[in-house]
C-alpha atoms as a PDB file:
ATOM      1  CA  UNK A   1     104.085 136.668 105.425  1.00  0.00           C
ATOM      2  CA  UNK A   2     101.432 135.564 107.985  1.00  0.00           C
ATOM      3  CA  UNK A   3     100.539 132.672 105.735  1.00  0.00           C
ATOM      4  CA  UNK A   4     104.090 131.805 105.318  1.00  0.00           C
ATOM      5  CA  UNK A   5     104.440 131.519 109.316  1.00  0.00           C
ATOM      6  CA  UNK A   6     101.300 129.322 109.349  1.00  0.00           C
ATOM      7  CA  UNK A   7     102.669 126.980 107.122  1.00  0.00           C
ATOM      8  CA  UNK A   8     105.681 126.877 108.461  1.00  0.00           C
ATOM      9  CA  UNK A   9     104.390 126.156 112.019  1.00  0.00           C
ATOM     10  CA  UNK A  10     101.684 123.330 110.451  1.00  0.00           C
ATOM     11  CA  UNK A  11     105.567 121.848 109.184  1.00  0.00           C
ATOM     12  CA  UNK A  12     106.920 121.626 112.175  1.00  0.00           C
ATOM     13  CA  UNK A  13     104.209 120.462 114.282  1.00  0.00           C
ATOM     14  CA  UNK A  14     103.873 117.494 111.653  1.00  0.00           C
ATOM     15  CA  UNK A  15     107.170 116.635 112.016  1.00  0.00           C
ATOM     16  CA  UNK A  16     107.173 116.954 115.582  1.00  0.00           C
ATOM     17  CA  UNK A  17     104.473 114.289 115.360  1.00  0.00           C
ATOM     18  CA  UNK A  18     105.655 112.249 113.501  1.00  0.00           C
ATOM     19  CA  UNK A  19     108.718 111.654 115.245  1.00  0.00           C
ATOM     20  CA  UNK A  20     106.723 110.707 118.409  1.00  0.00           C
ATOM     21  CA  UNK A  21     105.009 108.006 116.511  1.00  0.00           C
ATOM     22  CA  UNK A  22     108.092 106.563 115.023  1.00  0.00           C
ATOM     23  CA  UNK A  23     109.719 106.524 118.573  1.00  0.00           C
ATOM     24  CA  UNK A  24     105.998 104.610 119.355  1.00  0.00           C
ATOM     25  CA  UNK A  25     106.973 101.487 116.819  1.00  0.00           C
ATOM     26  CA  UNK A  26     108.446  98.271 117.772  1.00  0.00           C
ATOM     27  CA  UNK A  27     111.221  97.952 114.998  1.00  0.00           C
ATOM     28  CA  UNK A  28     111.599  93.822 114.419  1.00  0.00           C
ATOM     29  CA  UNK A  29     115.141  92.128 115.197  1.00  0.00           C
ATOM     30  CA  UNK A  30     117.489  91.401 112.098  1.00  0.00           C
ATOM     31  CA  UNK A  31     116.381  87.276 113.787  1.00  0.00           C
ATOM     32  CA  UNK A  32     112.469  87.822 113.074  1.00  0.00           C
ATOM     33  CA  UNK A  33     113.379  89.726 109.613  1.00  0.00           C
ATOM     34  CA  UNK A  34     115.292  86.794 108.584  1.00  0.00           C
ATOM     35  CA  UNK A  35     112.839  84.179 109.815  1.00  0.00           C
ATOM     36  CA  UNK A  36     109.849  85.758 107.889  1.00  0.00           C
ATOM     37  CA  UNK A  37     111.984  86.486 105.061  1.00  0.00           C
ATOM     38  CA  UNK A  38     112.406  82.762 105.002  1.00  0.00           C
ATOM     39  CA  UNK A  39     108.714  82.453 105.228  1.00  0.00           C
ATOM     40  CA  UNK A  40     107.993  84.715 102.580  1.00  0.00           C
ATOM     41  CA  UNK A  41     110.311  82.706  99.856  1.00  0.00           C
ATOM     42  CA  UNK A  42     109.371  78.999 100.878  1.00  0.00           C
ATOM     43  CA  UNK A  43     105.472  80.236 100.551  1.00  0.00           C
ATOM     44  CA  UNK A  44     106.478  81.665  97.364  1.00  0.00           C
ATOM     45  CA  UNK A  45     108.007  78.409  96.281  1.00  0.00           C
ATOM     46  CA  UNK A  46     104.863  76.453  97.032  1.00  0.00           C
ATOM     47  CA  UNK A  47     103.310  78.636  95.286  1.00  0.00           C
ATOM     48  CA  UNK A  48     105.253  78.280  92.426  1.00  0.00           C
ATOM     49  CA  UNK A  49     105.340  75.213  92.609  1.00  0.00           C
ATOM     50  CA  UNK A  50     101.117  74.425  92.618  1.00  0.00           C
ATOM     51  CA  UNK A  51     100.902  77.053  89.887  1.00  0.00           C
ATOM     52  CA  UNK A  52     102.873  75.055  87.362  1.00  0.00           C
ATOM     53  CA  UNK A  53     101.784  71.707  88.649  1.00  0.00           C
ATOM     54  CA  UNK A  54      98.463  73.269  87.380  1.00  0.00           C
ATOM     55  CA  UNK A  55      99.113  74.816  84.733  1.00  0.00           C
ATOM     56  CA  UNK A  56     100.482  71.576  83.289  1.00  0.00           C
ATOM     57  CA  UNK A  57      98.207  69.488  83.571  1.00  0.00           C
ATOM     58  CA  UNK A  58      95.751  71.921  82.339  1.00  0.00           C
ATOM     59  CA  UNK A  59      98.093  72.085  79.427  1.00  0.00           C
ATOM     60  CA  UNK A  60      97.963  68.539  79.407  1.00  0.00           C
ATOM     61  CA  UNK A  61      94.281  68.597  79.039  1.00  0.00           C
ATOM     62  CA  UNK A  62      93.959  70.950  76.934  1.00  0.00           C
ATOM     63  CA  UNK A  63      96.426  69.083  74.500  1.00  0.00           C
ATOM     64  CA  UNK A  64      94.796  65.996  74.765  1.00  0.00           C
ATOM     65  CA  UNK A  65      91.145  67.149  73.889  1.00  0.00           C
ATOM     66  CA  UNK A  66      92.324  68.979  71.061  1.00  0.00           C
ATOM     67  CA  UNK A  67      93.975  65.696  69.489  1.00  0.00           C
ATOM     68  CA  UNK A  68      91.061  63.396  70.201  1.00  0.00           C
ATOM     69  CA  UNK A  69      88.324  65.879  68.830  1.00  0.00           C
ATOM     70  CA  UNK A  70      90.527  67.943  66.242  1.00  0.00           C
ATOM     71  CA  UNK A  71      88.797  67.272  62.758  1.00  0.00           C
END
């Protein structure tokens, strides 16, 4: 029963805890969550878009050496 009690204390105590540090965050405004949402997918898009500009012309490449030194 003792150990029970123990826990039960260790429980509440983290809880207690962690409270206080979630009343210790700065939550972002639904503006800055939008704006680096916007961020996030226009990155992503350039992203996107270098990979395939790559991957193209490696394609491309690729393609071409084959045909000029296929036997």
């Amino acid at each position: 029963m003792d150990w029970l009690k123990q826990q039960w204390t260790r429980m509440t105590t983290f809880l207690q805890d962690v409270r206080g540090e979630l009343q210790k965050t700065s939550w972002p405004s639904r503006k800055e969550v939008r704006n680096t949402t916007i961020v996030v997918i226009v990155f992503v898009m350039i992203c996107a878009v270098y990979l395939y500009a790559v991957d193209y012309a490696l394609q491309s490449a690729m393609e071409w050496l084959v045909r000029r030194f296929a036997v």
